[in-house]
C-alpha atoms as a PDB file:
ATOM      1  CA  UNK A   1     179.827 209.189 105.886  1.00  0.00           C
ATOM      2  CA  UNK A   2     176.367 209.757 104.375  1.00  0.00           C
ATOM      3  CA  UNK A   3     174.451 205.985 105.207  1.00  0.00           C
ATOM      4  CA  UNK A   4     171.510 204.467 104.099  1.00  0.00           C
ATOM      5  CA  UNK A   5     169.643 202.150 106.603  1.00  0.00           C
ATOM      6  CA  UNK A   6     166.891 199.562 105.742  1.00  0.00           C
ATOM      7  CA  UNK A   7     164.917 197.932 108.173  1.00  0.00           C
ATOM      8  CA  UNK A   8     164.920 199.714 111.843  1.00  0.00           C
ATOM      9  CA  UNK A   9     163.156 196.517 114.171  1.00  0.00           C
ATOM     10  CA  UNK A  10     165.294 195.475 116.823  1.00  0.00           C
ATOM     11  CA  UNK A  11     168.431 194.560 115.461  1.00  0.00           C
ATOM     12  CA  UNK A  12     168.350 197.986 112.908  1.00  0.00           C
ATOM     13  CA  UNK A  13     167.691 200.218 115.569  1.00  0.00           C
ATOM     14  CA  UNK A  14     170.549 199.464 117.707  1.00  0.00           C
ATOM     15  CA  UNK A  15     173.003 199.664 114.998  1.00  0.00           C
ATOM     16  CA  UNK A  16     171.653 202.606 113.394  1.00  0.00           C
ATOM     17  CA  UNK A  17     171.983 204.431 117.030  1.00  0.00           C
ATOM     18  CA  UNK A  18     175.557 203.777 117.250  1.00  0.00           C
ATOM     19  CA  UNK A  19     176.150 204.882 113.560  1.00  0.00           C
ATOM     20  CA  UNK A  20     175.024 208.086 114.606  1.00  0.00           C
ATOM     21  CA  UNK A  21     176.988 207.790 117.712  1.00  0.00           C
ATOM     22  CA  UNK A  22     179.600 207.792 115.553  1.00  0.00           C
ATOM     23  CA  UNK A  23     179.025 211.057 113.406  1.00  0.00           C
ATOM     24  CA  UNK A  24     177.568 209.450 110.423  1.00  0.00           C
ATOM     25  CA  UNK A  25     174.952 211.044 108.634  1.00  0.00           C
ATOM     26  CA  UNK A  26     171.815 208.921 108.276  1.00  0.00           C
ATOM     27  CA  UNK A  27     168.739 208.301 105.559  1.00  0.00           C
ATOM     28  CA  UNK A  28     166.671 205.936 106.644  1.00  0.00           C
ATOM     29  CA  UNK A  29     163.480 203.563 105.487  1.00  0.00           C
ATOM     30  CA  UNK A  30     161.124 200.947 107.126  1.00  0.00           C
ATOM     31  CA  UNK A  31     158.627 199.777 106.689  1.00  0.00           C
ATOM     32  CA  UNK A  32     156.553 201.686 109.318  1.00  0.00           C
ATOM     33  CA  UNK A  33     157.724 205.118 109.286  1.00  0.00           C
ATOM     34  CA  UNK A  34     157.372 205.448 113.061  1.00  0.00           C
ATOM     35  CA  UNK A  35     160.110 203.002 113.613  1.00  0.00           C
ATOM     36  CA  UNK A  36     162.136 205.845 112.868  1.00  0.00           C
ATOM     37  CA  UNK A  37     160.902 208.599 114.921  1.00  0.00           C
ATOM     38  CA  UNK A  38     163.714 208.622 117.632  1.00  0.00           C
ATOM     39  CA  UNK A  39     166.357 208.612 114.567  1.00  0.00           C
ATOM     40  CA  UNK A  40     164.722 211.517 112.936  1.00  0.00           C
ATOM     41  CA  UNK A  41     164.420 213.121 116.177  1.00  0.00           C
ATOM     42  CA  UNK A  42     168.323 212.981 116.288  1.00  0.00           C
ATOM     43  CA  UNK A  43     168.885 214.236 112.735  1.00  0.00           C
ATOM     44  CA  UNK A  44     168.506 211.481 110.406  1.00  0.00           C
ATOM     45  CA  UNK A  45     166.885 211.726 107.210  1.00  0.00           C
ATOM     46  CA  UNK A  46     163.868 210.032 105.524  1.00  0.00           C
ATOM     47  CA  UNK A  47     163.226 208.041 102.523  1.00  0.00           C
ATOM     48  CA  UNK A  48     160.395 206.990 101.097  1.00  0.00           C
ATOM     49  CA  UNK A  49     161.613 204.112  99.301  1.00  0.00           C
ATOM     50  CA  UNK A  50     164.334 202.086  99.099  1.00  0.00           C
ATOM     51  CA  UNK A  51     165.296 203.945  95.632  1.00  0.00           C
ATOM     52  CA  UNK A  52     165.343 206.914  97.493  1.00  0.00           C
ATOM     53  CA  UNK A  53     167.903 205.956 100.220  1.00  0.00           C
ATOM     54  CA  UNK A  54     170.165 204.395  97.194  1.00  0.00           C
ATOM     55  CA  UNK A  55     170.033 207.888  95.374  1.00  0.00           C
ATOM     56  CA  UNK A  56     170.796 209.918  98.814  1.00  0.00           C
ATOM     57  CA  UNK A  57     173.716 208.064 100.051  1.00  0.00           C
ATOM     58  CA  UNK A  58     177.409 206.647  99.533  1.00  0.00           C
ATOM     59  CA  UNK A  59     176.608 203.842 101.206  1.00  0.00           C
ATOM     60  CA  UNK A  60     173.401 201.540 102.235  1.00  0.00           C
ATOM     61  CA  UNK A  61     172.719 198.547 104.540  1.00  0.00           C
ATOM     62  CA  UNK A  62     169.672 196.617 105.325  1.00  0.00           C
ATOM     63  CA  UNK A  63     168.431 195.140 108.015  1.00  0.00           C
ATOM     64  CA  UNK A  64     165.560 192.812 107.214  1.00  0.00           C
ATOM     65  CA  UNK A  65     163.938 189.372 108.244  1.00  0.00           C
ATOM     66  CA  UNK A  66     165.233 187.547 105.501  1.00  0.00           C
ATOM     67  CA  UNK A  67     165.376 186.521 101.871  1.00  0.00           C
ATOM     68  CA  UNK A  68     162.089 187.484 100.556  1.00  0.00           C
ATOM     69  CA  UNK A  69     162.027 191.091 102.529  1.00  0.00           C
ATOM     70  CA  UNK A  70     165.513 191.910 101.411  1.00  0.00           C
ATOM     71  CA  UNK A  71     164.789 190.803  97.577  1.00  0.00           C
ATOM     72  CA  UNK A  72     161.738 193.131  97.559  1.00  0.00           C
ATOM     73  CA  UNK A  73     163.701 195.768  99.052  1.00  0.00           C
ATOM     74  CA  UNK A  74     166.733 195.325  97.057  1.00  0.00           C
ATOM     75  CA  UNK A  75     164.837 194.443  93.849  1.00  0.00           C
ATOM     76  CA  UNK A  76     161.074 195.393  93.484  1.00  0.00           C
ATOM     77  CA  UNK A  77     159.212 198.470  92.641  1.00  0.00           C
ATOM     78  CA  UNK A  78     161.765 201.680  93.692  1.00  0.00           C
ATOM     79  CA  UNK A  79     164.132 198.947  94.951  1.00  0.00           C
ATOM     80  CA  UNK A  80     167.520 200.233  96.039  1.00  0.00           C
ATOM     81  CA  UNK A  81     168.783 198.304  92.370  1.00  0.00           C
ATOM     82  CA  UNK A  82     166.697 201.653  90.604  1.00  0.00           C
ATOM     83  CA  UNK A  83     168.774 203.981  92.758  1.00  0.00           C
ATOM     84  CA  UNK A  84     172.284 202.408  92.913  1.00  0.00           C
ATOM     85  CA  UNK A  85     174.856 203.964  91.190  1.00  0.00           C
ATOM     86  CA  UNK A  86     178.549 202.773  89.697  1.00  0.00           C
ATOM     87  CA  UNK A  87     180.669 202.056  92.684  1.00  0.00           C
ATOM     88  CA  UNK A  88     178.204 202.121  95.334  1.00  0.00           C
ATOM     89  CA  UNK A  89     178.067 199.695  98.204  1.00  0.00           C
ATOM     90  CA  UNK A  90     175.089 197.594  99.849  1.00  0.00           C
ATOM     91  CA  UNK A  91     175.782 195.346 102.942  1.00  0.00           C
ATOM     92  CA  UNK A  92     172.909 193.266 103.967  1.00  0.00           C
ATOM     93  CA  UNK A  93     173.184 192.769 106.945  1.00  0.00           C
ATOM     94  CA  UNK A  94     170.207 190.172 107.470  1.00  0.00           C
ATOM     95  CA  UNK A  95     170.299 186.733 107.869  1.00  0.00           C
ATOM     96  CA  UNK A  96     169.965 185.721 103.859  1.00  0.00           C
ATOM     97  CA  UNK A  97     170.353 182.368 101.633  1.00  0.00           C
ATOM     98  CA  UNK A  98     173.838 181.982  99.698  1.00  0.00           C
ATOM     99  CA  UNK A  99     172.043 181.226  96.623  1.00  0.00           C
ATOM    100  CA  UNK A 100     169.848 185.206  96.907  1.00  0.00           C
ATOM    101  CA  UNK A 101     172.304 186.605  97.714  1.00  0.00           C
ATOM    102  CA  UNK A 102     174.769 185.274  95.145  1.00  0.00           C
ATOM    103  CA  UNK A 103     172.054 185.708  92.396  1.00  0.00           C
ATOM    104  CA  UNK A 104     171.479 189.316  93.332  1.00  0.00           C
ATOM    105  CA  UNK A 105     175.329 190.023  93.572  1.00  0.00           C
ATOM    106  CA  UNK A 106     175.408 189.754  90.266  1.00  0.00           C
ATOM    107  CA  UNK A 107     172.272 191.874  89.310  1.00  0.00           C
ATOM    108  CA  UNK A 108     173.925 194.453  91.205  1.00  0.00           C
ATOM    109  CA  UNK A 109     177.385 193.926  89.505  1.00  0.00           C
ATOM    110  CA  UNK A 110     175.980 194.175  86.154  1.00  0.00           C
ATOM    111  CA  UNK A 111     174.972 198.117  87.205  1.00  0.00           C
ATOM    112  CA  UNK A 112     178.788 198.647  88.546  1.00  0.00           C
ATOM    113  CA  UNK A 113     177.318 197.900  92.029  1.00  0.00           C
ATOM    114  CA  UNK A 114     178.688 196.069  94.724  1.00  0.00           C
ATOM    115  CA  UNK A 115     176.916 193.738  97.179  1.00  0.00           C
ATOM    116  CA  UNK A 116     178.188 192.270  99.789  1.00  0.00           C
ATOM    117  CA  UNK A 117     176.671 189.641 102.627  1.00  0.00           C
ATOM    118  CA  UNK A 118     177.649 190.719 105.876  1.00  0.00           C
ATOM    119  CA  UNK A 119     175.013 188.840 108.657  1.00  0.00           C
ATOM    120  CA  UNK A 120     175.730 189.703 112.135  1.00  0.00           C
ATOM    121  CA  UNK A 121     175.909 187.825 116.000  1.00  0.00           C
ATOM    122  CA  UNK A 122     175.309 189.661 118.688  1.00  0.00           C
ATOM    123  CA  UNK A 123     171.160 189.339 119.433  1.00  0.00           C
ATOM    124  CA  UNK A 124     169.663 193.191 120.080  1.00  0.00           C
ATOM    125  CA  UNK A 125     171.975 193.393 122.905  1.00  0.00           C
ATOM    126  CA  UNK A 126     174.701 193.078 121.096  1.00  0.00           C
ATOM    127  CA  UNK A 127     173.132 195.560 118.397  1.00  0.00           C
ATOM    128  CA  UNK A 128     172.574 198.136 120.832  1.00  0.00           C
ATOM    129  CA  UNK A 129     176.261 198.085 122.476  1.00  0.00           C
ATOM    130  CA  UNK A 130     178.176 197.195 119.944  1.00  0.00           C
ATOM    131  CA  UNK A 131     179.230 193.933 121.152  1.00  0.00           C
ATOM    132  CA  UNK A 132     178.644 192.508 118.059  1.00  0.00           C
ATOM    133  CA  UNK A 133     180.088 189.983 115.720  1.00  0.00           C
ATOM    134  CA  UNK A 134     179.930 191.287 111.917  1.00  0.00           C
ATOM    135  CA  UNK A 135     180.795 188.598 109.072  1.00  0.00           C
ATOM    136  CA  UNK A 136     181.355 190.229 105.605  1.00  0.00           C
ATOM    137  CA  UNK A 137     182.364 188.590 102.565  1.00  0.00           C
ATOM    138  CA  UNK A 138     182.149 189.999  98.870  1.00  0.00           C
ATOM    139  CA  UNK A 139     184.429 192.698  96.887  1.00  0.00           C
ATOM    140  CA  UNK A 140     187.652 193.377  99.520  1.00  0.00           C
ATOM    141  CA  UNK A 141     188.084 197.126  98.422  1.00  0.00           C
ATOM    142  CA  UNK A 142     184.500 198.014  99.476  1.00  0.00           C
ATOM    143  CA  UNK A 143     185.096 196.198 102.471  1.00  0.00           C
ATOM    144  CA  UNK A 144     188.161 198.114 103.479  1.00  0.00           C
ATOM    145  CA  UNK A 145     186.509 201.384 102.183  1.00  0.00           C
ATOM    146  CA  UNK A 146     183.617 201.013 104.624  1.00  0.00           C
ATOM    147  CA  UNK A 147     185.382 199.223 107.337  1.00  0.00           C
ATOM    148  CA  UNK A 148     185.082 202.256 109.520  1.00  0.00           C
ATOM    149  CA  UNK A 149     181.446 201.938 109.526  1.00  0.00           C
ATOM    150  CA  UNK A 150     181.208 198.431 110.139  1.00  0.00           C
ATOM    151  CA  UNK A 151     183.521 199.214 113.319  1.00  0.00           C
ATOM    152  CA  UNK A 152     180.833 201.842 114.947  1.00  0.00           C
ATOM    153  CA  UNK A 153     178.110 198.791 114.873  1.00  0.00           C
ATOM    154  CA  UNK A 154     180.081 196.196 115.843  1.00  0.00           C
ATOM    155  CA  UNK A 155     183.423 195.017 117.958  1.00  0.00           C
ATOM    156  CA  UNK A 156     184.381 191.562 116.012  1.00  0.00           C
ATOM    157  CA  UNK A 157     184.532 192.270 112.074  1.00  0.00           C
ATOM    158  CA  UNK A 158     185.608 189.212 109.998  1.00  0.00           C
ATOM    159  CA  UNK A 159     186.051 188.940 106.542  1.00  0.00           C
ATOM    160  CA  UNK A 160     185.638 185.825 104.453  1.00  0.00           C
ATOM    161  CA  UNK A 161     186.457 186.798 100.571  1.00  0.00           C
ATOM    162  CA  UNK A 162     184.108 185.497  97.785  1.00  0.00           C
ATOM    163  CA  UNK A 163     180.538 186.885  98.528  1.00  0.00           C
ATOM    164  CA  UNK A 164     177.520 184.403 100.038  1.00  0.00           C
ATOM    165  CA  UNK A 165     180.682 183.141 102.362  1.00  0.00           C
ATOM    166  CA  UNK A 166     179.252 184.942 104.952  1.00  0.00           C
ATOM    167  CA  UNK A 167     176.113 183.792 104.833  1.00  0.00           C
ATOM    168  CA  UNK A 168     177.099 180.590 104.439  1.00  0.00           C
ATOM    169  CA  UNK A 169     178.946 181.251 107.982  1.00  0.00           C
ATOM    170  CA  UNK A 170     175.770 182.685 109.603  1.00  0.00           C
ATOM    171  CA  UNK A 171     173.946 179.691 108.872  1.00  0.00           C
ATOM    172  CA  UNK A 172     176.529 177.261 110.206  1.00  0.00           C
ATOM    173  CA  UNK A 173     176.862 178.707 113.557  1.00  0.00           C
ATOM    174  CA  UNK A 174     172.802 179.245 114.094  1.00  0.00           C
ATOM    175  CA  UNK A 175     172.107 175.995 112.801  1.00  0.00           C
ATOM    176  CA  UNK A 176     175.233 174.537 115.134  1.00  0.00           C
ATOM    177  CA  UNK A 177     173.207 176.097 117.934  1.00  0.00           C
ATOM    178  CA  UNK A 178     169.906 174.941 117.271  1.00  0.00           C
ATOM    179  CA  UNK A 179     171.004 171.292 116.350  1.00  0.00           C
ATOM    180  CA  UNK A 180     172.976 171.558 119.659  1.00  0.00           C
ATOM    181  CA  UNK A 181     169.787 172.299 121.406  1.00  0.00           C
ATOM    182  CA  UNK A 182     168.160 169.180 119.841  1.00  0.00           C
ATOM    183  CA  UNK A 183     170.453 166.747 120.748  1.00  0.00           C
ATOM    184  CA  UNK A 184     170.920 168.050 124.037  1.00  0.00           C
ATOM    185  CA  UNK A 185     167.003 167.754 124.382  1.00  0.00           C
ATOM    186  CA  UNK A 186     167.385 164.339 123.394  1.00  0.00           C
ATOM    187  CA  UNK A 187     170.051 163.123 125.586  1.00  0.00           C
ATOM    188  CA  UNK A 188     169.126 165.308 129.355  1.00  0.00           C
ATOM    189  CA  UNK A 189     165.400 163.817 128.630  1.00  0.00           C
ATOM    190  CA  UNK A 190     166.686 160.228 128.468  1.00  0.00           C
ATOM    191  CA  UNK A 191     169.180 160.531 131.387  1.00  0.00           C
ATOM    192  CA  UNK A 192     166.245 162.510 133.790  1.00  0.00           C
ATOM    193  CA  UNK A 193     163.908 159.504 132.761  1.00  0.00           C
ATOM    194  CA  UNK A 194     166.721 157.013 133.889  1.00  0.00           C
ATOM    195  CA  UNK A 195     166.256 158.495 137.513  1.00  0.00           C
ATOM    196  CA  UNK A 196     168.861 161.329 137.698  1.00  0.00           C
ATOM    197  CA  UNK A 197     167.947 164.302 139.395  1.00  0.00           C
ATOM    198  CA  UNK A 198     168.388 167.271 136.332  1.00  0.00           C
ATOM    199  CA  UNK A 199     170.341 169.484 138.459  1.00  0.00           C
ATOM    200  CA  UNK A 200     172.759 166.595 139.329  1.00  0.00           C
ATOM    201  CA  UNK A 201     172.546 165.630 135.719  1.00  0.00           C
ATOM    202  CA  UNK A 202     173.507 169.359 134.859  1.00  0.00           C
ATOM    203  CA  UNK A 203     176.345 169.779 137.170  1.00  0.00           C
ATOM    204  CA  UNK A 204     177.859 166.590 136.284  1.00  0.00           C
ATOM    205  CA  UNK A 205     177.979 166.842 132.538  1.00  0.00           C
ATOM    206  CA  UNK A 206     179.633 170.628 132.708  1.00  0.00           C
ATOM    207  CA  UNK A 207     182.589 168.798 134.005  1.00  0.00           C
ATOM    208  CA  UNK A 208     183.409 166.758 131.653  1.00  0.00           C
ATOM    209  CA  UNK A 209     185.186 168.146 127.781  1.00  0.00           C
ATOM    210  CA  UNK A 210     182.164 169.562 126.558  1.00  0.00           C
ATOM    211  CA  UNK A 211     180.530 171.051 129.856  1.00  0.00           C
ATOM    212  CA  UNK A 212     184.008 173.065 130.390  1.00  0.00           C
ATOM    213  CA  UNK A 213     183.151 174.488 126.651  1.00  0.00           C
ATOM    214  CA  UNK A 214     180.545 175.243 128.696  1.00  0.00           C
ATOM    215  CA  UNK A 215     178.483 174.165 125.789  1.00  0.00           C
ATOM    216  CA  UNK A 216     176.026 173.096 128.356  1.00  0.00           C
ATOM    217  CA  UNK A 217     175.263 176.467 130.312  1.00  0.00           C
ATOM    218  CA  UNK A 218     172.752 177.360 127.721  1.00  0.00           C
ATOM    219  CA  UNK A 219     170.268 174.586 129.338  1.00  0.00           C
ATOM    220  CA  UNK A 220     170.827 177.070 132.288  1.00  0.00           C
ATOM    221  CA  UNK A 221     168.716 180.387 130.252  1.00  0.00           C
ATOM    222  CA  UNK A 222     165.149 178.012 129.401  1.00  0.00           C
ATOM    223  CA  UNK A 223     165.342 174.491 129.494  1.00  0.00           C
ATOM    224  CA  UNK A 224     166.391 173.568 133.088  1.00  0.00           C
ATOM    225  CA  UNK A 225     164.027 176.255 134.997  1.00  0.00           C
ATOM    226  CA  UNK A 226     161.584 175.687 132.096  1.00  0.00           C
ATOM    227  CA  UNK A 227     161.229 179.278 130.700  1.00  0.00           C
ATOM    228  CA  UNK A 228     160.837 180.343 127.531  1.00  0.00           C
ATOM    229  CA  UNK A 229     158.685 183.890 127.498  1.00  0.00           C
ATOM    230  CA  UNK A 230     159.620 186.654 126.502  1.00  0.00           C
ATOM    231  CA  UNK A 231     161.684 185.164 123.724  1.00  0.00           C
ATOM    232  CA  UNK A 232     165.253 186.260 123.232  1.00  0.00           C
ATOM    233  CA  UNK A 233     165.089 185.297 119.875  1.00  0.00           C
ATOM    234  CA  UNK A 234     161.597 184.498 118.114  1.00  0.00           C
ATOM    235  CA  UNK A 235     160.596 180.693 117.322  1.00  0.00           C
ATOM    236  CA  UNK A 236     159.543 182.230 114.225  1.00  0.00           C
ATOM    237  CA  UNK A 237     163.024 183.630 112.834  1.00  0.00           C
ATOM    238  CA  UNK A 238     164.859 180.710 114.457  1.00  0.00           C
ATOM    239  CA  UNK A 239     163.208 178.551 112.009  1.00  0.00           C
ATOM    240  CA  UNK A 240     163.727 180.522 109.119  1.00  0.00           C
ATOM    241  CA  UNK A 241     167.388 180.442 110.081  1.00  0.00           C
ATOM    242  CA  UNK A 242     167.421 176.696 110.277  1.00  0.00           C
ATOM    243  CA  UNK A 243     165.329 176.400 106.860  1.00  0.00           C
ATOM    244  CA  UNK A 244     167.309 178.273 105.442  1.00  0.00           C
ATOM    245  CA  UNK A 245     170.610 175.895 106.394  1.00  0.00           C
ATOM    246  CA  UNK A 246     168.571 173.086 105.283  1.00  0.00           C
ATOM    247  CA  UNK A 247     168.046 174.180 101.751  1.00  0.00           C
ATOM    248  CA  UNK A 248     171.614 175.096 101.484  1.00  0.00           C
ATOM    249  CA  UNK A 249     172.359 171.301 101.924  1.00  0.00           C
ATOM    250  CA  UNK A 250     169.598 169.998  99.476  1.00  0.00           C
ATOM    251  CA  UNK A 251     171.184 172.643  96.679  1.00  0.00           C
ATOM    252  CA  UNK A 252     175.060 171.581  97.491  1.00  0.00           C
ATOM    253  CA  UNK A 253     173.966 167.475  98.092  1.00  0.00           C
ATOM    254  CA  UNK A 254     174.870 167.423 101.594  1.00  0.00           C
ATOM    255  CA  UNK A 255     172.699 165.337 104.022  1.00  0.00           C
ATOM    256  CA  UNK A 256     171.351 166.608 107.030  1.00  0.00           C
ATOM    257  CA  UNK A 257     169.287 164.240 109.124  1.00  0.00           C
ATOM    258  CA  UNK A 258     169.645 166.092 112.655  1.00  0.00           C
ATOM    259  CA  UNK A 259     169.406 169.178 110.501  1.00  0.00           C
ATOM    260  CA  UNK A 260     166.097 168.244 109.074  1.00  0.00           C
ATOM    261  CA  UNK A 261     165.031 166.389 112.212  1.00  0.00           C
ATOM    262  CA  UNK A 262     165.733 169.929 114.202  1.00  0.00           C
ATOM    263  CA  UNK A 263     163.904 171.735 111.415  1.00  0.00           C
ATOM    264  CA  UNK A 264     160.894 169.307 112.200  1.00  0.00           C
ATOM    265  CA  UNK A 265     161.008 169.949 115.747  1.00  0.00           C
ATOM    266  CA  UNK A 266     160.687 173.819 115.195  1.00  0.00           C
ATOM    267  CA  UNK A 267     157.557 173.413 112.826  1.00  0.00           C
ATOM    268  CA  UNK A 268     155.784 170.973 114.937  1.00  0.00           C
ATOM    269  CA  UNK A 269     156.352 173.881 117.592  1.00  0.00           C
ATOM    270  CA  UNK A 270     155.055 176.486 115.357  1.00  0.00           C
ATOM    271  CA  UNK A 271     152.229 174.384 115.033  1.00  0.00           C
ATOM    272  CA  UNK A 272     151.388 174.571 118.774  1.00  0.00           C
ATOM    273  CA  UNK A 273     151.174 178.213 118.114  1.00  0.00           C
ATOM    274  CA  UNK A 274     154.487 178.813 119.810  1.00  0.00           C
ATOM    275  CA  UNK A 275     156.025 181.463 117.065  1.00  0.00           C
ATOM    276  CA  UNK A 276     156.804 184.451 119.571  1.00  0.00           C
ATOM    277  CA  UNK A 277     158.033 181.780 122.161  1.00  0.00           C
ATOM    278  CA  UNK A 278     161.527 181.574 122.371  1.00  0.00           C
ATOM    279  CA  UNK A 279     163.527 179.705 119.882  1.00  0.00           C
ATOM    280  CA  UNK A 280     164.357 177.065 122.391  1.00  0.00           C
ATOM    281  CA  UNK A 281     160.598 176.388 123.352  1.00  0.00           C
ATOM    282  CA  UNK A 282     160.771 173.523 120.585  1.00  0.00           C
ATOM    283  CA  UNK A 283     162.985 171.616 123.792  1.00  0.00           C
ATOM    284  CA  UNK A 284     159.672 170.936 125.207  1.00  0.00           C
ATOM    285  CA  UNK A 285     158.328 168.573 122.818  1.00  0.00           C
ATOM    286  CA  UNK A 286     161.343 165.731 123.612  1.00  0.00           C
ATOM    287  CA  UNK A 287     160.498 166.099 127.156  1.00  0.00           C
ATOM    288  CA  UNK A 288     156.510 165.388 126.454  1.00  0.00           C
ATOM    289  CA  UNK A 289     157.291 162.556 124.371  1.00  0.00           C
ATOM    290  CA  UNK A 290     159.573 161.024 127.306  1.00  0.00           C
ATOM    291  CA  UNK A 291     157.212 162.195 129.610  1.00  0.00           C
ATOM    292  CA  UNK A 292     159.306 164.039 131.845  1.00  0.00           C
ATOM    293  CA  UNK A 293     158.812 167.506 133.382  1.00  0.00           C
ATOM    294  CA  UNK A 294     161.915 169.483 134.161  1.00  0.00           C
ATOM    295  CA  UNK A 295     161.409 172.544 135.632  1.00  0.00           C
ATOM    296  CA  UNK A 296     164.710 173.377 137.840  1.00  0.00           C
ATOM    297  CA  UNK A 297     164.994 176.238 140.807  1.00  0.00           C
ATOM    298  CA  UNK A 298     166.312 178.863 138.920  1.00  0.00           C
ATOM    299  CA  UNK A 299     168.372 179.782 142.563  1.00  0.00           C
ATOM    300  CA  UNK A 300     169.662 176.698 142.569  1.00  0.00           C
ATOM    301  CA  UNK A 301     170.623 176.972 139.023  1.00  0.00           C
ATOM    302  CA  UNK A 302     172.330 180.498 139.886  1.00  0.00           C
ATOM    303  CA  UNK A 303     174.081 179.125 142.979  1.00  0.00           C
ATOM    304  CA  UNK A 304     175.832 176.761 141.052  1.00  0.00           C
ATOM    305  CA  UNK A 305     177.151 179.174 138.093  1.00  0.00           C
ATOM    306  CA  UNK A 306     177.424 181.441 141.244  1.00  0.00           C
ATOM    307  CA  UNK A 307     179.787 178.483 142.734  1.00  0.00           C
ATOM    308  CA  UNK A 308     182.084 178.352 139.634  1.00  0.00           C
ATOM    309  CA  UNK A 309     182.716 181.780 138.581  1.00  0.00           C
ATOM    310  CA  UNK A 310     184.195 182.187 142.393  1.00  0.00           C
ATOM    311  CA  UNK A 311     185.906 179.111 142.526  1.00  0.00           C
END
């Protein structure tokens, strides 16, 4: 198929490698041209606006930061709205708000467009193999039409019906994660400060119901050896993701203390200048305010995943 591909950072460029992988034709668009220049090498096509790639394909997908990048792109001057034409599919494949995306659905339906929310899990790893989680909810028959090109980016496709579902599913599992991370903050800090060595602390907890989820071998990536550079996922866009779960609750009246507490966390973080950190760095301000250092061997950490993937 002909495809048109917003937004070629990280998480674009992966999946716009394996759609040409797959034989499909590509225009692309970014914001800095020369985030193209291995795709263009291989073939693909430039566009010089978003307008542009709506007018030169059968079907586009963006790849953006989040809700104001992917209005601008969607809807501002030579958005992809000026290009669209009757029938025509866009999958937005950012991280995005319900309520944008919902509102735009219908800006787009009112020109015999179809949009659809379809956020992905899978990090740039998972982008760049295909091991990838895609979540896609709005009209069903442009989902199945396009379903083979949501297969060459990614290896879990899930579909969820009425459109800002999807979304609404990205933002429960990253804000799962990140209130996980607070709590777990919370609770390792008070039981290292009640005398118990971290490590023991660590390999005592995975036993029990949650530690065989191994919910718990997360700590084992930055908080136990203390290491949070380079970032697998930016402070920055991990608190846009949790903002953005936050103001879903205030618009459907659903409290969110931790929620709001975690979102807290991550700001006073950004506020130590901590923005390309990774997302978990915000960890560190529990243990300064129980004034605790934990900084575990990361071979001793090893040995004892090392331990239970033999035994």
């Amino acid at each position: 198929m002909r495809v048109g591909f917003i937004g070629l950072g990280l998480m674009g460029s992966g999946m716009t490698a394996n759609l040409q992988k797959a034989g499909h034709a590509l225009v692309v668009h970014d914001a800095r041209r020369e985030a193209a220049a291995k795709l263009l090498a291989a073939g693909a096509e430039w566009a010089a606006t978003p307008r542009d790639v709506a007018a030169s394909s059968e079907v586009i997908f963006t790849s953006l930061p989040g809700p104001p990048e992917f209005e601008a792109v969607a809807c501002g001057k030579n958005g992809l709205i000026d290009g669209v034409a009757r029938g025509q599919a866009l999958f937005d494949l950012s991280t995005n708000s319900p309520t944008v995306i919902r509102r735009l659905h219908k800006l787009f339906g009112d020109k015999g467009a179809h949009l659809l929310d379809s956020p992905v899990s899978g990090g740039p790893a998972g982008a760049a193999s295909g091991k990838m989680a895609l979540w896609v909810s709005g009209d069903e028959e442009a989902y199945k039409r396009y379903r083979p090109v949501l297969d060459a980016m990614g290896d879990q496709i899930f579909y969820m019906g009425v459109v800002g579902a999807a979304s609404v599913a990205k933002l429960v599992h990253n804000l799962s994660g990140y209130v996980i991370n607070t709590a777990l903050a919370e609770a390792f800090t008070m039981g290292v400060k009640a005398g118990v060595d971290p490590l023991l602390l660590w390999k005592a907890v995975r036993q029990g119901a949650n530690g065989r989820r191994r919910t718990f071998d997360t700590l084992a990536e930055h908080f136990l050896p203390d290491n949070y550079d380079p970032a697998r996922f930016a402070l920055r866009l991990a608190h846009k993701d949790v903002s953005l779960a936050t103001q879903l609750g205030r618009e459907v009246g659903v409290p969110m203390r931790l929620s709001n507490l975690t979102l807290e966390e991550m700001t006073e973080a950004l506020g130590r200048g901590w923005q390309t950190r990774d997302s978990r760095s915000s960890m560190l301000l529990q243990q300064e305010r129980a004034g605790v250092k934990i900084a575990v061997d990361p071979d001793d950490i090893r040995a004892v995943l090392r331990a239970d993937s033999n035994s």
